[in-house]
C-alpha atoms as a PDB file:
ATOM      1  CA  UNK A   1      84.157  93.560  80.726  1.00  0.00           C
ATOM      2  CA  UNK A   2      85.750  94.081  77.584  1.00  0.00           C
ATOM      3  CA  UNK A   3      88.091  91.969  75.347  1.00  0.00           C
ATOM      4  CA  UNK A   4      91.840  92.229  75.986  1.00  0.00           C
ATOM      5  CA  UNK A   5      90.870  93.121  80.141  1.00  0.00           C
ATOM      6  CA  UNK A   6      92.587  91.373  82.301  1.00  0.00           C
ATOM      7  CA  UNK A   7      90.567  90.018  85.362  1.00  0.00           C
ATOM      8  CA  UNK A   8      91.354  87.588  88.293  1.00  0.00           C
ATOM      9  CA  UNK A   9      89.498  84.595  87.937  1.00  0.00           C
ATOM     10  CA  UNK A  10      88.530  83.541  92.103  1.00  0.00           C
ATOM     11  CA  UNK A  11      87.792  80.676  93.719  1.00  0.00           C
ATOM     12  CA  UNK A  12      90.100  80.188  96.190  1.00  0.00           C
ATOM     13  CA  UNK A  13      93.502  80.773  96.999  1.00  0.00           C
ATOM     14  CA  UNK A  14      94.577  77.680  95.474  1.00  0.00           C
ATOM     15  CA  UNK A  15      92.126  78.123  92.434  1.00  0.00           C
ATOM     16  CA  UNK A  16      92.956  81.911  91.428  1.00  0.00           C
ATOM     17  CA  UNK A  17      93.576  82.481  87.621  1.00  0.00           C
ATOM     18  CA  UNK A  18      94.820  86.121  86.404  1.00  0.00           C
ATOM     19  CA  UNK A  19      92.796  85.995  82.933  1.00  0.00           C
ATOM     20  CA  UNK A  20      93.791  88.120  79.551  1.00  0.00           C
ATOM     21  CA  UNK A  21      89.724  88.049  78.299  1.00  0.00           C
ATOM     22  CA  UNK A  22      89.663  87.227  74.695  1.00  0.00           C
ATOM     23  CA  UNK A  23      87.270  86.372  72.372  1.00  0.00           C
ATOM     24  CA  UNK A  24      86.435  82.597  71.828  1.00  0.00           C
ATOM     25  CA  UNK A  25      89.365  81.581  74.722  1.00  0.00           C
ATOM     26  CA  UNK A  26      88.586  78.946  77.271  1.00  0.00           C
ATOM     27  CA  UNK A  27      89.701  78.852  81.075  1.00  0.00           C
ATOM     28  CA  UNK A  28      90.461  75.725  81.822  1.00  0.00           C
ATOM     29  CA  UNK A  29      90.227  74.963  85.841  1.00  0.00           C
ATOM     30  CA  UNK A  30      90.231  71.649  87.902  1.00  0.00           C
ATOM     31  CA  UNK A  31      86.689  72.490  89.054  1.00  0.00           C
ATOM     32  CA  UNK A  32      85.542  72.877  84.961  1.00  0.00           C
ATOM     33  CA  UNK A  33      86.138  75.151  82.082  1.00  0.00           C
ATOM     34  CA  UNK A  34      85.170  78.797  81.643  1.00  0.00           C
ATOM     35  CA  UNK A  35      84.694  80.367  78.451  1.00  0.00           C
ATOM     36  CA  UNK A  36      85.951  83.763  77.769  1.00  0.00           C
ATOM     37  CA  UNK A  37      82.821  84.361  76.031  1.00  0.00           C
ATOM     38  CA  UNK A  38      80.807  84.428  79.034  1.00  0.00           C
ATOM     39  CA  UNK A  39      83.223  86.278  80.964  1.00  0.00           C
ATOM     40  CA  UNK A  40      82.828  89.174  78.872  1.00  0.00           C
ATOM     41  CA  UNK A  41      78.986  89.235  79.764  1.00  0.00           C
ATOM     42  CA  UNK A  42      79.860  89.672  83.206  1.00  0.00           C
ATOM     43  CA  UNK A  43      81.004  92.867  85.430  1.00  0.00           C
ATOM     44  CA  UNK A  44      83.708  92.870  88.188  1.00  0.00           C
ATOM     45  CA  UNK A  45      82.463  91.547  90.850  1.00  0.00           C
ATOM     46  CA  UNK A  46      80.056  89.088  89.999  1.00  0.00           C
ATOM     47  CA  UNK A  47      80.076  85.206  90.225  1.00  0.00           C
ATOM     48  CA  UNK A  48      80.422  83.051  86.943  1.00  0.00           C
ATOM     49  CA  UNK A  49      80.506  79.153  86.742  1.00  0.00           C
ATOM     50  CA  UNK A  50      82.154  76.365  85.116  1.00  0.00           C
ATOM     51  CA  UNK A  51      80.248  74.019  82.899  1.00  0.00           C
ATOM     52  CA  UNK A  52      80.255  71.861  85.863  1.00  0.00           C
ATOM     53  CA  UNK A  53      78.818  74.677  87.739  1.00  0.00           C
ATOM     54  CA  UNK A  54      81.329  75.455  89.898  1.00  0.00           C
ATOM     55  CA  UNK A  55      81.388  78.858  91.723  1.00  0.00           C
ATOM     56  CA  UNK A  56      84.045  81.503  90.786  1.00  0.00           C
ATOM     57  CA  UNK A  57      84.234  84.914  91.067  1.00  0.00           C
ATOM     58  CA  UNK A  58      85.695  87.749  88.485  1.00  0.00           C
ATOM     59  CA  UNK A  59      88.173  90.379  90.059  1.00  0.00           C
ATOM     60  CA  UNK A  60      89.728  93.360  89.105  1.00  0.00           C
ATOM     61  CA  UNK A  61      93.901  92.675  89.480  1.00  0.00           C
ATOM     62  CA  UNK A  62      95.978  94.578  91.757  1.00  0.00           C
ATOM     63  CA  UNK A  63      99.641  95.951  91.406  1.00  0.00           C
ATOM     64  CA  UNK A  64     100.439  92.421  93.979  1.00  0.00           C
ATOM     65  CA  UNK A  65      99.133  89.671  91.688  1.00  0.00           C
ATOM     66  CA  UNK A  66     100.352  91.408  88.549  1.00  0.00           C
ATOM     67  CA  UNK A  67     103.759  90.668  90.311  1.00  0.00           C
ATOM     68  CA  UNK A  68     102.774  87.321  91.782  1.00  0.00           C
ATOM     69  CA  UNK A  69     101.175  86.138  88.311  1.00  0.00           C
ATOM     70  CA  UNK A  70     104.051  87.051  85.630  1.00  0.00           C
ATOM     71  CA  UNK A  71     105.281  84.333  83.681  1.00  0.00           C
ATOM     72  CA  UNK A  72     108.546  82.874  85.433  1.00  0.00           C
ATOM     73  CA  UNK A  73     112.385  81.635  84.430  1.00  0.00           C
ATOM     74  CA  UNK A  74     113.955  83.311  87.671  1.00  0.00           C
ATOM     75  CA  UNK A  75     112.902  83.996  91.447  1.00  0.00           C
ATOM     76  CA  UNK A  76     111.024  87.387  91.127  1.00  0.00           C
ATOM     77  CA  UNK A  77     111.324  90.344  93.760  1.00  0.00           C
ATOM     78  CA  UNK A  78     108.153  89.929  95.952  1.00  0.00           C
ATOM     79  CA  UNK A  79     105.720  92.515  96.789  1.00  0.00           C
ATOM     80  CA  UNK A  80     106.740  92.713 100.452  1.00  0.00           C
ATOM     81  CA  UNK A  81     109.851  93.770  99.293  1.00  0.00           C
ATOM     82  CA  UNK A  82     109.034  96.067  96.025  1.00  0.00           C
ATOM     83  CA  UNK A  83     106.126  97.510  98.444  1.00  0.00           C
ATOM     84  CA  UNK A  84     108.345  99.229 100.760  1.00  0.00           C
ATOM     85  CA  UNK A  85     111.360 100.260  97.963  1.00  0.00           C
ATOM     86  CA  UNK A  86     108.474 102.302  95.731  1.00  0.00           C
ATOM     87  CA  UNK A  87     108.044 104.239  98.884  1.00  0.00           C
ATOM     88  CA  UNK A  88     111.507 104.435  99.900  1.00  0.00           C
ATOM     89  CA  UNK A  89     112.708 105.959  96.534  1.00  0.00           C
ATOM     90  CA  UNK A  90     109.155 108.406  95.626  1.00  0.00           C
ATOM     91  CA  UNK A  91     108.627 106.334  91.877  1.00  0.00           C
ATOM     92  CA  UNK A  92     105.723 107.769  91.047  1.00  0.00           C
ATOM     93  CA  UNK A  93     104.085 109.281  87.620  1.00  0.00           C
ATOM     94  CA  UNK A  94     106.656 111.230  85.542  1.00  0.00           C
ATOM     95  CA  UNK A  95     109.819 109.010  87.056  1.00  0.00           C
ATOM     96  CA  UNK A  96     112.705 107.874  85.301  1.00  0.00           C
ATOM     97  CA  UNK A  97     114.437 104.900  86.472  1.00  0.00           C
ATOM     98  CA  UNK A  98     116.510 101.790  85.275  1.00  0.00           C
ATOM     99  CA  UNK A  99     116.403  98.484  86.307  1.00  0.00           C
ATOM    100  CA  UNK A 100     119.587  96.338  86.138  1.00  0.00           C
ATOM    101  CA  UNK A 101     118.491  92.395  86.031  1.00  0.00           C
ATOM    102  CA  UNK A 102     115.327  92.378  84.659  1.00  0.00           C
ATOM    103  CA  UNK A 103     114.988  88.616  85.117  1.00  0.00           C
ATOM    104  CA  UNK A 104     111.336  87.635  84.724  1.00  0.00           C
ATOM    105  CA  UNK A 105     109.961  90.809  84.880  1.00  0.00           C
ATOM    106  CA  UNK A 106     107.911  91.059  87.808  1.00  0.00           C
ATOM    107  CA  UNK A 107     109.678  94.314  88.693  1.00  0.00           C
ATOM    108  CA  UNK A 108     109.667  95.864  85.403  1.00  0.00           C
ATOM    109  CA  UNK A 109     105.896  95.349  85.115  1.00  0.00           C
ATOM    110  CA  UNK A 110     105.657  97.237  88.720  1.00  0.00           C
ATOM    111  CA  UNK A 111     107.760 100.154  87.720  1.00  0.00           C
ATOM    112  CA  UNK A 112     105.894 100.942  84.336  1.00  0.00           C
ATOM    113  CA  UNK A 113     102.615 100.745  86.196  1.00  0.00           C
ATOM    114  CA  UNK A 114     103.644 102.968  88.242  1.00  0.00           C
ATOM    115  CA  UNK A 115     105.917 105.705  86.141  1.00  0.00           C
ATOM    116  CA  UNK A 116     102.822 105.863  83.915  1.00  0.00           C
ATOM    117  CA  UNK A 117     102.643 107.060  80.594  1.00  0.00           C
ATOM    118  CA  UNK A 118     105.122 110.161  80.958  1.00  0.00           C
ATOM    119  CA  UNK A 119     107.121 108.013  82.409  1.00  0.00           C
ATOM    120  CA  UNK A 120     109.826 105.310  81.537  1.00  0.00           C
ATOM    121  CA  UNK A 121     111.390 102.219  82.412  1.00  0.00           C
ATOM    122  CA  UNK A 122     115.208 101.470  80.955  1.00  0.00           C
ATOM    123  CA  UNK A 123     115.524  97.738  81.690  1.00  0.00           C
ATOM    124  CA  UNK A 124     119.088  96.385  81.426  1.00  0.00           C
ATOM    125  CA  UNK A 125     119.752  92.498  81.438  1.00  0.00           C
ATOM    126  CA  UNK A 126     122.611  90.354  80.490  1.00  0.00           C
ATOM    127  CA  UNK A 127     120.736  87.322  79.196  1.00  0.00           C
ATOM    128  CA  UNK A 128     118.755  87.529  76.042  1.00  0.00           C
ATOM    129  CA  UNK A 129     116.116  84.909  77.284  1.00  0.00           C
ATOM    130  CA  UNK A 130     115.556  86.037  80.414  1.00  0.00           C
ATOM    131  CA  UNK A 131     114.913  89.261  77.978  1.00  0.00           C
ATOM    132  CA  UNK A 132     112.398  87.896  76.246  1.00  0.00           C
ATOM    133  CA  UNK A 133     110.375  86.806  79.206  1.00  0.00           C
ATOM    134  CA  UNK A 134     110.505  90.254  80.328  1.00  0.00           C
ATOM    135  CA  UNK A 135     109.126  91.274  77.540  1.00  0.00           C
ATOM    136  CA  UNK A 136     106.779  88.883  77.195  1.00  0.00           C
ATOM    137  CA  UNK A 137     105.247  89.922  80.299  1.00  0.00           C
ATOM    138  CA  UNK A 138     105.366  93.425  79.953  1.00  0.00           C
ATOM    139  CA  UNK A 139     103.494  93.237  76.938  1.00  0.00           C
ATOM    140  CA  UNK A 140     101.583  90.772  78.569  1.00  0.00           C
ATOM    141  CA  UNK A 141     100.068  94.295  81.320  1.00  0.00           C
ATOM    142  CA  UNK A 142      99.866  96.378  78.174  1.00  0.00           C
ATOM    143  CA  UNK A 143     103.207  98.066  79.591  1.00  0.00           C
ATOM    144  CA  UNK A 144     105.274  98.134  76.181  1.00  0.00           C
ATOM    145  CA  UNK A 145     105.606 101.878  75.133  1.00  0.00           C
ATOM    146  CA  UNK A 146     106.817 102.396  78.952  1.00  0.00           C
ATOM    147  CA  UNK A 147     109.922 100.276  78.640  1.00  0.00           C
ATOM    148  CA  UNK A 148     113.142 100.474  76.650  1.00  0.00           C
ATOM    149  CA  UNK A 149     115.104  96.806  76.729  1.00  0.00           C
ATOM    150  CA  UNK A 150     119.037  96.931  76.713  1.00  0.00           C
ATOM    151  CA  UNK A 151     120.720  94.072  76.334  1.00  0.00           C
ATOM    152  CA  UNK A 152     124.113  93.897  77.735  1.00  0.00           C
ATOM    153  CA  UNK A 153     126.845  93.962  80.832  1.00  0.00           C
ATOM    154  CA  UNK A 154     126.355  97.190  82.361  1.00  0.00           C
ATOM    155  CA  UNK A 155     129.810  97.044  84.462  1.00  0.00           C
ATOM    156  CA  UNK A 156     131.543  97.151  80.861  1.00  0.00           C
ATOM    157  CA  UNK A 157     128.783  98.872  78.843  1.00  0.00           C
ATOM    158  CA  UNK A 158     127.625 101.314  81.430  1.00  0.00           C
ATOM    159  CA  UNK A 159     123.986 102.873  80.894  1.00  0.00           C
ATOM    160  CA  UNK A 160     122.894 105.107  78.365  1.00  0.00           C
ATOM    161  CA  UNK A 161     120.946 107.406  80.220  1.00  0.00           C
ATOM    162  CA  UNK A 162     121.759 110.223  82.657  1.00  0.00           C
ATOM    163  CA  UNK A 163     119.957 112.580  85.424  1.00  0.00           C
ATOM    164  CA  UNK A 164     117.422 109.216  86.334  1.00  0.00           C
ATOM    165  CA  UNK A 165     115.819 109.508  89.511  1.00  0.00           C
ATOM    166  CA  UNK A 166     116.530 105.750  90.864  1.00  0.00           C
ATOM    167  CA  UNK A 167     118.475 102.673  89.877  1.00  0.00           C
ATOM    168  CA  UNK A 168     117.182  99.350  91.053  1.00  0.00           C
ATOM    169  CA  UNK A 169     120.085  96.666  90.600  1.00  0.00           C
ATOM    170  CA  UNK A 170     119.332  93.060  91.267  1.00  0.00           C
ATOM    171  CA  UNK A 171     122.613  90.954  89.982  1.00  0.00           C
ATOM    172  CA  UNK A 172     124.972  88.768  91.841  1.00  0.00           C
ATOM    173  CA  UNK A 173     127.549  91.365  92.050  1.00  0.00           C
ATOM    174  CA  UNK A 174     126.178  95.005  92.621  1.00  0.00           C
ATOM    175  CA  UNK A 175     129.331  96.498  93.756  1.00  0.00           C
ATOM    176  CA  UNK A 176     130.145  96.178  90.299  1.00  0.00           C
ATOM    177  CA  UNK A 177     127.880  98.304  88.491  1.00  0.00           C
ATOM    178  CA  UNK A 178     127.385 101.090  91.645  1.00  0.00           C
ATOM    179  CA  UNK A 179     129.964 103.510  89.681  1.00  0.00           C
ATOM    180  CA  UNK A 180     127.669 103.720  86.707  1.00  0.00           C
ATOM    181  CA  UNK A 181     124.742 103.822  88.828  1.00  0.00           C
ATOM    182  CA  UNK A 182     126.198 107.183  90.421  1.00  0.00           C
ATOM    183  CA  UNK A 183     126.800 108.393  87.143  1.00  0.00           C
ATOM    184  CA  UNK A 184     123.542 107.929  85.521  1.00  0.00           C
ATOM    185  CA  UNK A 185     121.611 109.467  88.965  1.00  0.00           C
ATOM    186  CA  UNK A 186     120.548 112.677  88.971  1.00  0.00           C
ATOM    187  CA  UNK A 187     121.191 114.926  92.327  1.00  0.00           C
ATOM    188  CA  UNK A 188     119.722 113.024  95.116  1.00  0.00           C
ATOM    189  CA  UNK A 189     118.571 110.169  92.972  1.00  0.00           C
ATOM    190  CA  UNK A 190     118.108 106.692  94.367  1.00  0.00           C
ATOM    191  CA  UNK A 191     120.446 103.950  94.577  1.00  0.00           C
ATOM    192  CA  UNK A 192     118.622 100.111  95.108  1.00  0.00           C
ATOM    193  CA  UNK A 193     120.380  97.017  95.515  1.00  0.00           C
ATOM    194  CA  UNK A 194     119.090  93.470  96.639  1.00  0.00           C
ATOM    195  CA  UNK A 195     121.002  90.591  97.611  1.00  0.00           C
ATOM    196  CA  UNK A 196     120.604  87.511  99.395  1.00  0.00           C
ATOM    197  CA  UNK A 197     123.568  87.094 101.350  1.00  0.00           C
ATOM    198  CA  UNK A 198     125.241  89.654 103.850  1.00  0.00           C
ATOM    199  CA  UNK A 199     128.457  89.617 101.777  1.00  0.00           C
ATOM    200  CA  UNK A 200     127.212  91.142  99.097  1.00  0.00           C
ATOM    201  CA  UNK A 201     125.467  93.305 101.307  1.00  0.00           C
ATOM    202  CA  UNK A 202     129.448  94.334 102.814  1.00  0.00           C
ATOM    203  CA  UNK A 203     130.683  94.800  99.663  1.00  0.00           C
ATOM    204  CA  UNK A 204     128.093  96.859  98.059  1.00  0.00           C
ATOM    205  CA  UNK A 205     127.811  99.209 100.932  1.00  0.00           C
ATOM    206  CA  UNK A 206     131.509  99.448 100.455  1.00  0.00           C
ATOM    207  CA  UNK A 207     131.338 100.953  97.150  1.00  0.00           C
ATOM    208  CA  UNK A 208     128.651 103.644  98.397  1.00  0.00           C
ATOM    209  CA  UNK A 209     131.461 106.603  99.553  1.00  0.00           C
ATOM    210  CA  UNK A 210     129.253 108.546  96.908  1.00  0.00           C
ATOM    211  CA  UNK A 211     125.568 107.884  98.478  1.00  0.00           C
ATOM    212  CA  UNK A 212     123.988 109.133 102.062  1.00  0.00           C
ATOM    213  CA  UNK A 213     121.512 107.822 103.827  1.00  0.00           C
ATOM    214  CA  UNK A 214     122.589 104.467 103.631  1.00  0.00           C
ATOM    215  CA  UNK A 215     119.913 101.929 105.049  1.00  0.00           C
ATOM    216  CA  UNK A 216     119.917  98.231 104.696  1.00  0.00           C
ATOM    217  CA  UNK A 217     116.692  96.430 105.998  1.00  0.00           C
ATOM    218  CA  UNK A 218     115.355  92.769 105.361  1.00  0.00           C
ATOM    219  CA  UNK A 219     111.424  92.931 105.457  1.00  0.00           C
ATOM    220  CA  UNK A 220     109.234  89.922 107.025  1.00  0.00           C
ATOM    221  CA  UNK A 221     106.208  88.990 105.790  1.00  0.00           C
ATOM    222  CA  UNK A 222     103.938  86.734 108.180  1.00  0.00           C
ATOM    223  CA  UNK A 223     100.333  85.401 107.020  1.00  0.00           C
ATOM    224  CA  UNK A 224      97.877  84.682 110.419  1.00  0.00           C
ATOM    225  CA  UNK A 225      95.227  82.013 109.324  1.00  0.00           C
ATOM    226  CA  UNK A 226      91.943  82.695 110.720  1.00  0.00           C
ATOM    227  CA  UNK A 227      89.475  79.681 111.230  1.00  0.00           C
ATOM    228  CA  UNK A 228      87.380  78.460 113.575  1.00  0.00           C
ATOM    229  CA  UNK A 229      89.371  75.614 115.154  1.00  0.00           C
ATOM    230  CA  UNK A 230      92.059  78.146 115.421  1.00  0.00           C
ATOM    231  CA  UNK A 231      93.728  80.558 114.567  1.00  0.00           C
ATOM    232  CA  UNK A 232      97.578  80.799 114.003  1.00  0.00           C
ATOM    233  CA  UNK A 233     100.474  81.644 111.431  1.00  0.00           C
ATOM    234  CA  UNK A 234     100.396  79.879 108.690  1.00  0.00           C
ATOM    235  CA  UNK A 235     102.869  77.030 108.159  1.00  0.00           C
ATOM    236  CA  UNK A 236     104.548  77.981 105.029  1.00  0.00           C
ATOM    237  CA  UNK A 237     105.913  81.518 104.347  1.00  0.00           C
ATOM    238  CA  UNK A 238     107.845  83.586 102.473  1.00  0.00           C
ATOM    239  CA  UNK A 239     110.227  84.884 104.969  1.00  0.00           C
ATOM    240  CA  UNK A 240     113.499  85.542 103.814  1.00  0.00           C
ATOM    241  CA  UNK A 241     113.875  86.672 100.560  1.00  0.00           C
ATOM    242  CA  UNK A 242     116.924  89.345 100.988  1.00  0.00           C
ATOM    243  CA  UNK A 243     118.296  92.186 102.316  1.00  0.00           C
ATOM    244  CA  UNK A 244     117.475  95.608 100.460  1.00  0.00           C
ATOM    245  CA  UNK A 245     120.129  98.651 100.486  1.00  0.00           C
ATOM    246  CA  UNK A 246     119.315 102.223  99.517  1.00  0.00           C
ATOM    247  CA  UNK A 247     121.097 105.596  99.469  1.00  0.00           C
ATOM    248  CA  UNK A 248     120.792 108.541  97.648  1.00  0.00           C
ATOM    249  CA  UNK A 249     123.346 109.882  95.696  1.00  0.00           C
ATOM    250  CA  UNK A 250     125.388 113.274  96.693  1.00  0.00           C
ATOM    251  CA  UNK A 251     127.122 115.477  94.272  1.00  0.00           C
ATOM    252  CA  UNK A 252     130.861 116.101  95.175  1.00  0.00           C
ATOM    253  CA  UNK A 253     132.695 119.209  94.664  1.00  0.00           C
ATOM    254  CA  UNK A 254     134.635 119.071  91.215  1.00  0.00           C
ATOM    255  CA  UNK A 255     138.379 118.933  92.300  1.00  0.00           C
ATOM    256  CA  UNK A 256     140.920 121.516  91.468  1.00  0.00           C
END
């Protein structure tokens, strides 16, 4: 392990820490303190304990908690959901894409991730706090020199980029800010929306003459508990969290 590595400290799902290792830092837990010190003696994998010698265990993060763990001033789009849209659009390494809404972040951190280093992220968002949390977070993941911040209102402002290969809005009113998404696509290119109500859903689709492949979907996510008395779903879920609409845009012919 090695200082600035970011690990998640395990003990159960209700004691699960995602840890930025640093010199001389302390974990503090219910079940006893961890020093950051020790954790760097350790690999991935193995068990360290408290100085009350309780049991955890140090493991390597995945895209899912990076999303789960990010610092918070909004509701976040959830993995179940961001899951099935990176395979829906084809992000990948080398991609170009803007975010509108960056809120806390949880979706800019995927998309860097995932763009990698040739890559980039153009995050647009009304609210300079909610901003700032973004980019607290990004920086958090090490994402930084993946991600250009704009602040400002997009259905006034537009974007300043062209020929992206997917848009991923996430604002009250999307309808609003489709135009300029059609303008900054490239051929083909990706159009996301989510919303949490099936008016918005109406509306938006409305303002999609200029996309194909239209497709709106809500995605269920259902945990089973598995124990020995038995086993069943678990009580509490995250079920609905909104409906997602895609298309991809289509190049009319230039009127004469």
């Amino acid at each position: 392990m090695r200082e600035g590595d970011l690990v998640i400290v395990y003990r159960d799902d209700r004691s699960s820490y995602l840890v930025k290792v640093k010199k001389g830092g302390r974990l503090q837990t219910h079940h006893g303190d961890i020093e950051h010190n020790e954790i760097l003696k350790k690999n991935l994998g193995e068990v360290i304990r408290t100085h009350l010698d309780k049991e955890f265990y140090l493991l390597p993060p995945s895209h899912y908690d990076r999303m789960m763990k990010v610092k918070r001033k909004t509701t976040i789009l959830y993995p179940k959901d961001a899951g099935y849209l990176m395979l829906k659009t084809d992000v990948g390494p080398g991609s170009r894409v803007i975010e509108v809404g960056s809120g806390s972040g949880a979706l800019t951190c995927l998309l860097a991730s995932i763009v990698g280093p040739e890559g980039k992220v153009y995050s647009y968002e009304r609210r300079d706090d909610l901003l700032t949390i973004t980019r607290t977070n990004v920086e958090r993941y090490q994402l930084l020199d993946r991600v250009v911040f704009h602040l400002g209102d997009v259905a006034r402002e537009g974007f300043q980029e062209e020929n992206v290969d997917a848009v991923f809005i996430d604002v009250p009113e999307p309808w609003a800010i489709i135009p300029e998404a059609y303008s900054a696509l490239k051929g083909g290119g990706f159009l996301v929306s989510l919303s949490p109500n099936l008016e918005q859903v109406k509306r938006s689709v409305e303002a999609m003459s200029n996309f194909k492949r239209i497709e709106v979907v809500e995605i269920l996510l259902r945990e089973i508990m598995v124990r020995k008395e038995g086993t069943r779903p678990k009580e509490r879920a995250i079920v609905h969290t909104g409906y997602l609409i895609s298309g991809q845009r289509i190049l009319r012919p230039v009127q004469t």
